[in-house]
N, C-alpha and C. Protein backbone atom coordinates (compact mmCIF):
# COMPACT_ATOMS: atom_id res chain seq x y z
N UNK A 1 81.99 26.82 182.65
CA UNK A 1 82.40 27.96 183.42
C UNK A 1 81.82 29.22 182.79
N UNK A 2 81.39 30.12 183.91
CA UNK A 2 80.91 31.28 183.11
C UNK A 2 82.11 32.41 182.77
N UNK A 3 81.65 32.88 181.87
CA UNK A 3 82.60 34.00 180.89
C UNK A 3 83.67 34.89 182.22
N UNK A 4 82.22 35.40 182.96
CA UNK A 4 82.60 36.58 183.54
C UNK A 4 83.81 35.89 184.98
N UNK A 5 83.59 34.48 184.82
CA UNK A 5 84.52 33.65 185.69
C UNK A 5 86.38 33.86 185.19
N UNK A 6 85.68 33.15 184.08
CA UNK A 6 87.38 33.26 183.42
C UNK A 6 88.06 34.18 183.15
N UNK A 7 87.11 35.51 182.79
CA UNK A 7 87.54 36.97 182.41
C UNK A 7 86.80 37.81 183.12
N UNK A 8 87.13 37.70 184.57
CA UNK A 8 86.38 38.75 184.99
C UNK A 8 86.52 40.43 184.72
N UNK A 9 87.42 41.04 183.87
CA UNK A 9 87.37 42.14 183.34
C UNK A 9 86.73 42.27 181.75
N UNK A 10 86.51 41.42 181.75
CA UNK A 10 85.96 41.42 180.24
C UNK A 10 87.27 40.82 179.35
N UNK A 11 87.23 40.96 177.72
CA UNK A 11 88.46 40.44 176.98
C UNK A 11 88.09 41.45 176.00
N UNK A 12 89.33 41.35 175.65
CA UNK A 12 89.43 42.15 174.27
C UNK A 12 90.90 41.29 172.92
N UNK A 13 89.66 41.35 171.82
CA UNK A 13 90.29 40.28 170.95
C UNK A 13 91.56 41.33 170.20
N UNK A 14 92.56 40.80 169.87
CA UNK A 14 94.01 41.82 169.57
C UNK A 14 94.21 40.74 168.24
N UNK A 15 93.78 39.68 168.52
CA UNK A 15 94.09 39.55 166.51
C UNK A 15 92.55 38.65 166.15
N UNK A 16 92.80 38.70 164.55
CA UNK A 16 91.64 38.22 164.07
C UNK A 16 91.40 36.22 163.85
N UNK A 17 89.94 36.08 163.80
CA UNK A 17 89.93 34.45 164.15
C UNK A 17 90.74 34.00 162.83
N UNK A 18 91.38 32.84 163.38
CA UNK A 18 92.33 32.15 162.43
C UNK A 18 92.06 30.63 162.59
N UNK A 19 92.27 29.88 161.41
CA UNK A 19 92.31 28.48 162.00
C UNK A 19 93.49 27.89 162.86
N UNK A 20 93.24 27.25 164.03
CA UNK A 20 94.09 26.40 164.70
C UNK A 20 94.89 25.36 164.13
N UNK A 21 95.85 25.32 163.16
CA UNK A 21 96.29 24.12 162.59
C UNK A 21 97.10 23.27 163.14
N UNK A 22 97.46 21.84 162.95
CA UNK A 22 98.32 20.85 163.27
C UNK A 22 99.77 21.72 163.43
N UNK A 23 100.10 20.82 164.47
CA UNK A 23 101.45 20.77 163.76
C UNK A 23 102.52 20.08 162.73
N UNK A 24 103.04 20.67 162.15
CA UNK A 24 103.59 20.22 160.67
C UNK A 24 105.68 19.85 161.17
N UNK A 25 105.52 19.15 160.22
CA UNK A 25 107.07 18.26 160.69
C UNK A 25 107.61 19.32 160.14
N UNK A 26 109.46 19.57 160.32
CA UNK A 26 110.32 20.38 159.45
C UNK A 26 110.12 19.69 158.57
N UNK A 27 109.80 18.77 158.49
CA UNK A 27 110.12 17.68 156.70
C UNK A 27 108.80 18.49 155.69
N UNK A 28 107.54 18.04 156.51
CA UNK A 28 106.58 18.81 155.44
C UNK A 28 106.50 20.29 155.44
N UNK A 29 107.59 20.68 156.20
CA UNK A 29 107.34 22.67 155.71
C UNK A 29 108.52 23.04 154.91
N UNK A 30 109.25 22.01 154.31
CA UNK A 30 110.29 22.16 153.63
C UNK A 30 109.98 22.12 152.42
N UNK A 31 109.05 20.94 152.24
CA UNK A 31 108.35 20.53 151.36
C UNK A 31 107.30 21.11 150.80
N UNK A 32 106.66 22.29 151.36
CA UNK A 32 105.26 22.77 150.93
C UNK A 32 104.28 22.30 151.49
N UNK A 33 104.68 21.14 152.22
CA UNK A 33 103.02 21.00 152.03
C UNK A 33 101.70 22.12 152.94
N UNK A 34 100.81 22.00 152.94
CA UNK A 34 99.90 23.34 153.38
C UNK A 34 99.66 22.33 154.59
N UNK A 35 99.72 23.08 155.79
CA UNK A 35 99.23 23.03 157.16
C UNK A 35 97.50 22.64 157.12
N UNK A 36 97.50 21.62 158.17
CA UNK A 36 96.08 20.93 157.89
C UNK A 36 94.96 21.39 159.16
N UNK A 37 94.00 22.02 159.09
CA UNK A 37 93.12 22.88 160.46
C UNK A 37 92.86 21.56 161.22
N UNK A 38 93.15 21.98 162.77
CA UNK A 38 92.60 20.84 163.27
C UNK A 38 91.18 21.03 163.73
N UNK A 39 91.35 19.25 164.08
CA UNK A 39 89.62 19.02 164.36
C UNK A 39 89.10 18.43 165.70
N UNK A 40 88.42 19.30 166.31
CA UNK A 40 87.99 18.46 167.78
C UNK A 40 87.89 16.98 167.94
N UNK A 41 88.70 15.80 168.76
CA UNK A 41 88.38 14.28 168.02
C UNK A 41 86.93 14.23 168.86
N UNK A 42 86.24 14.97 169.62
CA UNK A 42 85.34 15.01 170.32
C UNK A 42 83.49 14.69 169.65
N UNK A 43 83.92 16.19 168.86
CA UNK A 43 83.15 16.81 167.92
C UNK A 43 83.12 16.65 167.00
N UNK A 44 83.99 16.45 166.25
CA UNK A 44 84.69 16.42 164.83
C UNK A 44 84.45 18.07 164.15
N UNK A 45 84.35 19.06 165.22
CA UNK A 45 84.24 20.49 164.58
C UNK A 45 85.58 21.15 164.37
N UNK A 46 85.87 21.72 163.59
CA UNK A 46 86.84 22.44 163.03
C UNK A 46 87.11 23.23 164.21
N UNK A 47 88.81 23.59 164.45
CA UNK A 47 88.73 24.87 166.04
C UNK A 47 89.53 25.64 165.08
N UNK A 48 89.45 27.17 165.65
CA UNK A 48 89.57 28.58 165.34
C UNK A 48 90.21 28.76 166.44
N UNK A 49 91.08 29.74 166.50
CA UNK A 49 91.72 30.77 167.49
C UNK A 49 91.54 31.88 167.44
N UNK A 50 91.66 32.75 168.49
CA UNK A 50 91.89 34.04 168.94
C UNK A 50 92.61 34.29 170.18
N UNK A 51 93.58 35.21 169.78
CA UNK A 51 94.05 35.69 171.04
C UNK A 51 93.58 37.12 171.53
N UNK A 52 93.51 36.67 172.78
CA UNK A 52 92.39 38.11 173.55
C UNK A 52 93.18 38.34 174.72
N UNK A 53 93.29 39.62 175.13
CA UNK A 53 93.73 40.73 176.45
C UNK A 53 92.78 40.25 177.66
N UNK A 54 93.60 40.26 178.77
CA UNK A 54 92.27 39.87 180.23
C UNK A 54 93.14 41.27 180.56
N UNK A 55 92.42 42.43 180.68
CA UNK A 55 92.36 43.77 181.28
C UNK A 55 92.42 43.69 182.24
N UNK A 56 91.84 42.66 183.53
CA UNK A 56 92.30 42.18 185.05
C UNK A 56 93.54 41.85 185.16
N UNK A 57 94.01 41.49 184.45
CA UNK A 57 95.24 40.61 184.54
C UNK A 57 96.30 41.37 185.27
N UNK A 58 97.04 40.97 186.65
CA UNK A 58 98.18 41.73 187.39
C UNK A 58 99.51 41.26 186.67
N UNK A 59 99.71 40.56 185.98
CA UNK A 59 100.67 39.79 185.99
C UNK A 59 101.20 39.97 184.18
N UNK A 60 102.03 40.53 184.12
CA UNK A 60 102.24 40.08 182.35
C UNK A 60 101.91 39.26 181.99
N UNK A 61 102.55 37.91 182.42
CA UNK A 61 102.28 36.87 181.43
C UNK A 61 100.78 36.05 181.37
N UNK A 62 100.04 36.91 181.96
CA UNK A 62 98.46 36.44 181.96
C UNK A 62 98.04 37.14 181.33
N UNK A 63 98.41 38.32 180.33
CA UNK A 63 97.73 39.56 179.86
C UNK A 63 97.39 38.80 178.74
N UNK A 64 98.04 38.17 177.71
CA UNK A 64 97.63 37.79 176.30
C UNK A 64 97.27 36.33 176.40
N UNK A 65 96.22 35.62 176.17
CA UNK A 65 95.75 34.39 175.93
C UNK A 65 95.24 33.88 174.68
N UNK A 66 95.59 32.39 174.24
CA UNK A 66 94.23 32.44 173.26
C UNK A 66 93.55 31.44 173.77
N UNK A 67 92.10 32.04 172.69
CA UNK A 67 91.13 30.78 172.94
C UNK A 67 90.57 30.69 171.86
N UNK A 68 90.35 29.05 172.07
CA UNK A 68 90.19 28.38 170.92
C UNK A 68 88.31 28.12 170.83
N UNK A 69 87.87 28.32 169.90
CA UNK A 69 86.84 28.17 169.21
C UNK A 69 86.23 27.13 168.51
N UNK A 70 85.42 26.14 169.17
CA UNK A 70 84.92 24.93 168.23
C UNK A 70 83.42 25.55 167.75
N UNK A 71 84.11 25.56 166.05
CA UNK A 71 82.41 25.87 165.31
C UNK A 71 82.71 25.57 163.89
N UNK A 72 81.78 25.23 163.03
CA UNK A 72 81.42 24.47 161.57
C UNK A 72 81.85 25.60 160.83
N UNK A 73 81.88 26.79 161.37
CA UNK A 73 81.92 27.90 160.43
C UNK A 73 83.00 28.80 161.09
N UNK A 74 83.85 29.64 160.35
CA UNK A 74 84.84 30.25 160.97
C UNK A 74 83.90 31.50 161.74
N UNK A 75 84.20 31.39 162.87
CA UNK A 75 83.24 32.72 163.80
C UNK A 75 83.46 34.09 163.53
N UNK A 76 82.46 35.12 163.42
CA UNK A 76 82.73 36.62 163.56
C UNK A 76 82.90 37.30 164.55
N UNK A 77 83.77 38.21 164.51
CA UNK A 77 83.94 38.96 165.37
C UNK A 77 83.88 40.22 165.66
N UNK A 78 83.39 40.91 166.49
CA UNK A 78 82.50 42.06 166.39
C UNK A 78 82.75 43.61 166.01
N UNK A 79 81.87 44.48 165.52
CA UNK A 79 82.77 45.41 165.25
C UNK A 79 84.19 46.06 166.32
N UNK A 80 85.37 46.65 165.64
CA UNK A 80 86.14 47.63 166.28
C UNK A 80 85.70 48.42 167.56
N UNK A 81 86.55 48.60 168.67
CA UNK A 81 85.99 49.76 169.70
C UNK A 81 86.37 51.37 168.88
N UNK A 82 85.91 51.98 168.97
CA UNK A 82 86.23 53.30 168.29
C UNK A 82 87.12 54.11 168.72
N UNK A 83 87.57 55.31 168.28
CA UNK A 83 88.68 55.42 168.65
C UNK A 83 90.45 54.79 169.41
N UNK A 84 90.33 53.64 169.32
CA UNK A 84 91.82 52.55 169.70
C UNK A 84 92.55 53.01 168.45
N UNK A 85 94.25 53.00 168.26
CA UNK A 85 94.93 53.23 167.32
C UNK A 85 94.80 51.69 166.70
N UNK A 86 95.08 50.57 167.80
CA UNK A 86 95.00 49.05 166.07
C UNK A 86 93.33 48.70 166.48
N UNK A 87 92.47 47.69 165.74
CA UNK A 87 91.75 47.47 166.01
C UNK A 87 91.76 46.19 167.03
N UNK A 88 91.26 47.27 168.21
CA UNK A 88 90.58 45.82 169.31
C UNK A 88 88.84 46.13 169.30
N UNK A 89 88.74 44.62 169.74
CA UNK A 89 87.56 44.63 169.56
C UNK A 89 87.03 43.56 170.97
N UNK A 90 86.04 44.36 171.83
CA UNK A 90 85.58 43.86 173.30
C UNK A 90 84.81 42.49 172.54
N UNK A 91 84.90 41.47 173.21
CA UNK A 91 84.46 40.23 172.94
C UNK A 91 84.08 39.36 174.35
N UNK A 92 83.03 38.51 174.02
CA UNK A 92 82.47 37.62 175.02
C UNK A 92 82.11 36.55 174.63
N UNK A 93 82.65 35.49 174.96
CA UNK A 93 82.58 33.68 174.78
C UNK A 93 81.52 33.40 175.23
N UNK A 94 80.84 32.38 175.01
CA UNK A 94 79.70 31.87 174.94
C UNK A 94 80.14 29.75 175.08
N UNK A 95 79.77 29.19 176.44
CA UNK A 95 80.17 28.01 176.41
C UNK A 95 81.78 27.82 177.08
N UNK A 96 82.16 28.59 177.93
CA UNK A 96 83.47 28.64 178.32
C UNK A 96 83.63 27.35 178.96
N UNK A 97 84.78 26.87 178.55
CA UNK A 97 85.70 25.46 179.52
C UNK A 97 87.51 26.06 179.71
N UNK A 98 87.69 25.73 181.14
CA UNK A 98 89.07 26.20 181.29
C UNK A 98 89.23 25.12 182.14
N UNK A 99 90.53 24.44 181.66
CA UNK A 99 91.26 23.26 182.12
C UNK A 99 92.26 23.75 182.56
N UNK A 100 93.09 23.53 183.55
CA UNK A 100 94.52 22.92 184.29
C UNK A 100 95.47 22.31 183.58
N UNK A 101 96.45 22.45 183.20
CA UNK A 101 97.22 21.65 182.80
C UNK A 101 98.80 21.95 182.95
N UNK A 102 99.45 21.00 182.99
CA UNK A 102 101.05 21.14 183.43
C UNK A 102 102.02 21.26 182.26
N UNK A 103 102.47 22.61 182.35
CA UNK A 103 103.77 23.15 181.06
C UNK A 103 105.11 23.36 181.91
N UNK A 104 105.69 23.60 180.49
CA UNK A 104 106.89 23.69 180.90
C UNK A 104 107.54 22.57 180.81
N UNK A 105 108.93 22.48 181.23
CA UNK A 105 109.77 21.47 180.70
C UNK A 105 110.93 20.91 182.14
N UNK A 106 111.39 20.01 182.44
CA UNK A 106 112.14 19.79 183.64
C UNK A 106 111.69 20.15 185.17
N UNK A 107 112.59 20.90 185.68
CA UNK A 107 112.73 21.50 187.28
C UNK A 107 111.76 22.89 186.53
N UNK A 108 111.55 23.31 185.16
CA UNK A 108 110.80 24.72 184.87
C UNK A 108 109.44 24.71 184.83
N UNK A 109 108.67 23.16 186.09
CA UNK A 109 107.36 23.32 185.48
C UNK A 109 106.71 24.19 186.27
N UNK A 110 105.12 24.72 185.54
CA UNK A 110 104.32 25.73 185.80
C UNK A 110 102.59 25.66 185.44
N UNK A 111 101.82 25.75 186.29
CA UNK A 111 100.44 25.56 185.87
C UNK A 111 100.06 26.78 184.51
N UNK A 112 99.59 26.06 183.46
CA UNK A 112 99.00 26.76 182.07
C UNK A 112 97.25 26.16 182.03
N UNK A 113 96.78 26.82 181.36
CA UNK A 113 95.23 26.85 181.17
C UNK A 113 94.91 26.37 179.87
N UNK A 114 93.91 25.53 179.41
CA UNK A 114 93.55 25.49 178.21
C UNK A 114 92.02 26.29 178.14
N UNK A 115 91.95 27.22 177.60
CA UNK A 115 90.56 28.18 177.02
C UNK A 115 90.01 27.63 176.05
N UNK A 116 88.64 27.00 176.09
CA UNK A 116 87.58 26.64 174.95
C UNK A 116 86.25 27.54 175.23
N UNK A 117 86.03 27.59 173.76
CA UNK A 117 84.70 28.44 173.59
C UNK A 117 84.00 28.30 172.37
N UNK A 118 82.29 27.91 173.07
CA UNK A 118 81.97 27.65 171.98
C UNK A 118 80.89 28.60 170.89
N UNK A 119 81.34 29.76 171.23
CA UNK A 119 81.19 30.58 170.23
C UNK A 119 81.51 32.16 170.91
N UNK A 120 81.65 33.21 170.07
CA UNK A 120 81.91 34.63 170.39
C UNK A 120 80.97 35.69 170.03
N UNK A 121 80.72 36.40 170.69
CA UNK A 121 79.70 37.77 170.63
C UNK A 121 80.83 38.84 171.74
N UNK A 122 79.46 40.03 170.80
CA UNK A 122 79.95 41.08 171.26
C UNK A 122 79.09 41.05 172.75
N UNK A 123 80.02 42.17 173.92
CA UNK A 123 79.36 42.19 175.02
C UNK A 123 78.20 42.69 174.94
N UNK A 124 78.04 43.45 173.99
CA UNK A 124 76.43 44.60 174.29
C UNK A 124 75.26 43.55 173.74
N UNK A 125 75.56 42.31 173.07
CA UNK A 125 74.21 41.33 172.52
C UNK A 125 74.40 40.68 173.59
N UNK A 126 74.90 40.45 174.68
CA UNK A 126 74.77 39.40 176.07
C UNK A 126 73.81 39.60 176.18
N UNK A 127 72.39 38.89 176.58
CA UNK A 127 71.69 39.22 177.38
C UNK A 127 71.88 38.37 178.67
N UNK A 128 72.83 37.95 179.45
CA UNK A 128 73.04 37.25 180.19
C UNK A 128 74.19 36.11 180.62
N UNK A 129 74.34 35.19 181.47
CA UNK A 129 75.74 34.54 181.13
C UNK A 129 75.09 33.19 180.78
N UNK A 130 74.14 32.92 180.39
CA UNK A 130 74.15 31.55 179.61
C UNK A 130 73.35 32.08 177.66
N UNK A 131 73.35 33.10 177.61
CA UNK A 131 73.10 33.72 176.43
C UNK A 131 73.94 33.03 175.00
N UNK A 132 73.60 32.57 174.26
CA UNK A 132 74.15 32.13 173.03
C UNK A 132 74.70 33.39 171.76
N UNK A 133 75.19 32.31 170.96
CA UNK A 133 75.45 33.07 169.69
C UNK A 133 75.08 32.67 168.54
N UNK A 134 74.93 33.48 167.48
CA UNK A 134 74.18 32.68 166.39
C UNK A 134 75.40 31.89 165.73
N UNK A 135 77.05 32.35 166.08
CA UNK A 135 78.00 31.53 165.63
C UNK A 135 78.42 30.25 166.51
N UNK A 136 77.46 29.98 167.15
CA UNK A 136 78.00 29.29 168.29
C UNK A 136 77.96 27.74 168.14
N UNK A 137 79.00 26.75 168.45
CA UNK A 137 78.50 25.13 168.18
C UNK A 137 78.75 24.63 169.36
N UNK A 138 78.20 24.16 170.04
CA UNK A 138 78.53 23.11 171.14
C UNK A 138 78.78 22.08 170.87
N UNK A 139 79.67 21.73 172.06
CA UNK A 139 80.63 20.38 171.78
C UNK A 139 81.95 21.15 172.84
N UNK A 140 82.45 19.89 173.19
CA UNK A 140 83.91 20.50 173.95
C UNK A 140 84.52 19.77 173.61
N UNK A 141 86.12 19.97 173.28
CA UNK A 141 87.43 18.75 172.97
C UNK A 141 88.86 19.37 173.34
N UNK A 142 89.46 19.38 172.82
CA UNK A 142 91.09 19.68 172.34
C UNK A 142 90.73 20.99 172.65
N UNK A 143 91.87 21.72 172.80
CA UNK A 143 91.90 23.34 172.72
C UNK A 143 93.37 23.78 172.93
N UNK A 144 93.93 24.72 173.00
CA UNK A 144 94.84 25.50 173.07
C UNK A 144 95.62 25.85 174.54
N UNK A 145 96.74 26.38 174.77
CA UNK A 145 96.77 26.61 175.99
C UNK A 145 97.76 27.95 175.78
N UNK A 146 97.66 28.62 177.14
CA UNK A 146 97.93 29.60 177.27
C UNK A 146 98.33 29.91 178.92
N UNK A 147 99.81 29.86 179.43
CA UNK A 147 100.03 30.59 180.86
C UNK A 147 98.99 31.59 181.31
N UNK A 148 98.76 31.06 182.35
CA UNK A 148 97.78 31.90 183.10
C UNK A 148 98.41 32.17 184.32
């Protein structure tokens, strides 16, 4: 899917890339043990998160998403917009996949999205919508989800 599909206002990243980790039992967070990054079973690439703003978005609960990032290396992300009071920073995916999927729990279910991407740039190095990144890995697997 192309970028400008999934985000047709553009995105803007509101926190910084982090690893995507497992989830950990109450038993092992009682215990210490350190949270383990997961891994595409696809790819076998390490995934990263970010959560990013869709500026289109009518709806609150579509405003904040994340998306998840399959790459060997934790991805950069581009400078600050200038003048904003926290730092956001305009961002553009490279390799977009957006899945369907069913959340929620009982009589409360609701269509949610899973966002994959396989790498991030700033908008002004686009030269286009199949344009790469030098952080970029291809491969698609597992990813994150987020109400849309």
């Amino acid at each position: 899917m192309a970028f400008e599909d999934a985000f047709p206002g553009g995105a803007l990243a509101l926190s910084e890339v982090e690893a995507a980790n497992e989830r950990q039992s109450p038993q092992d967070r009682s215990r210490g043990v350190p949270p383990r990054q997961r891994v595409d079973l696809v790819t076998g690439l390490p995934v990263w998160k970010v959560t990013v703003s869709d500026p289109s978005s009518l709806r609150p609960a579509e405003a904040a998403v994340a998306v998840e990032i399959l790459a060997a290396e934790k991805p950069e992300l581009p400078e600050p917009v200038a003048g904003m009071a926290m730092p956001v920073r305009e961002v553009r995916f490279t390799g977009m996949a957006v899945e369907p999927k069913l959340g929620g729990q009982d009589q409360f279910r609701f269509i949610t999205y899973t966002y994959r991407a396989e790498g991030i740039e700033s908008p002004s190095k686009a030269s286009g919508p199949s344009s790469g990144s030098s952080r970029s890995s291809k491969g698609a697997g597992s990813a994150g989800s987020e109400s849309r």
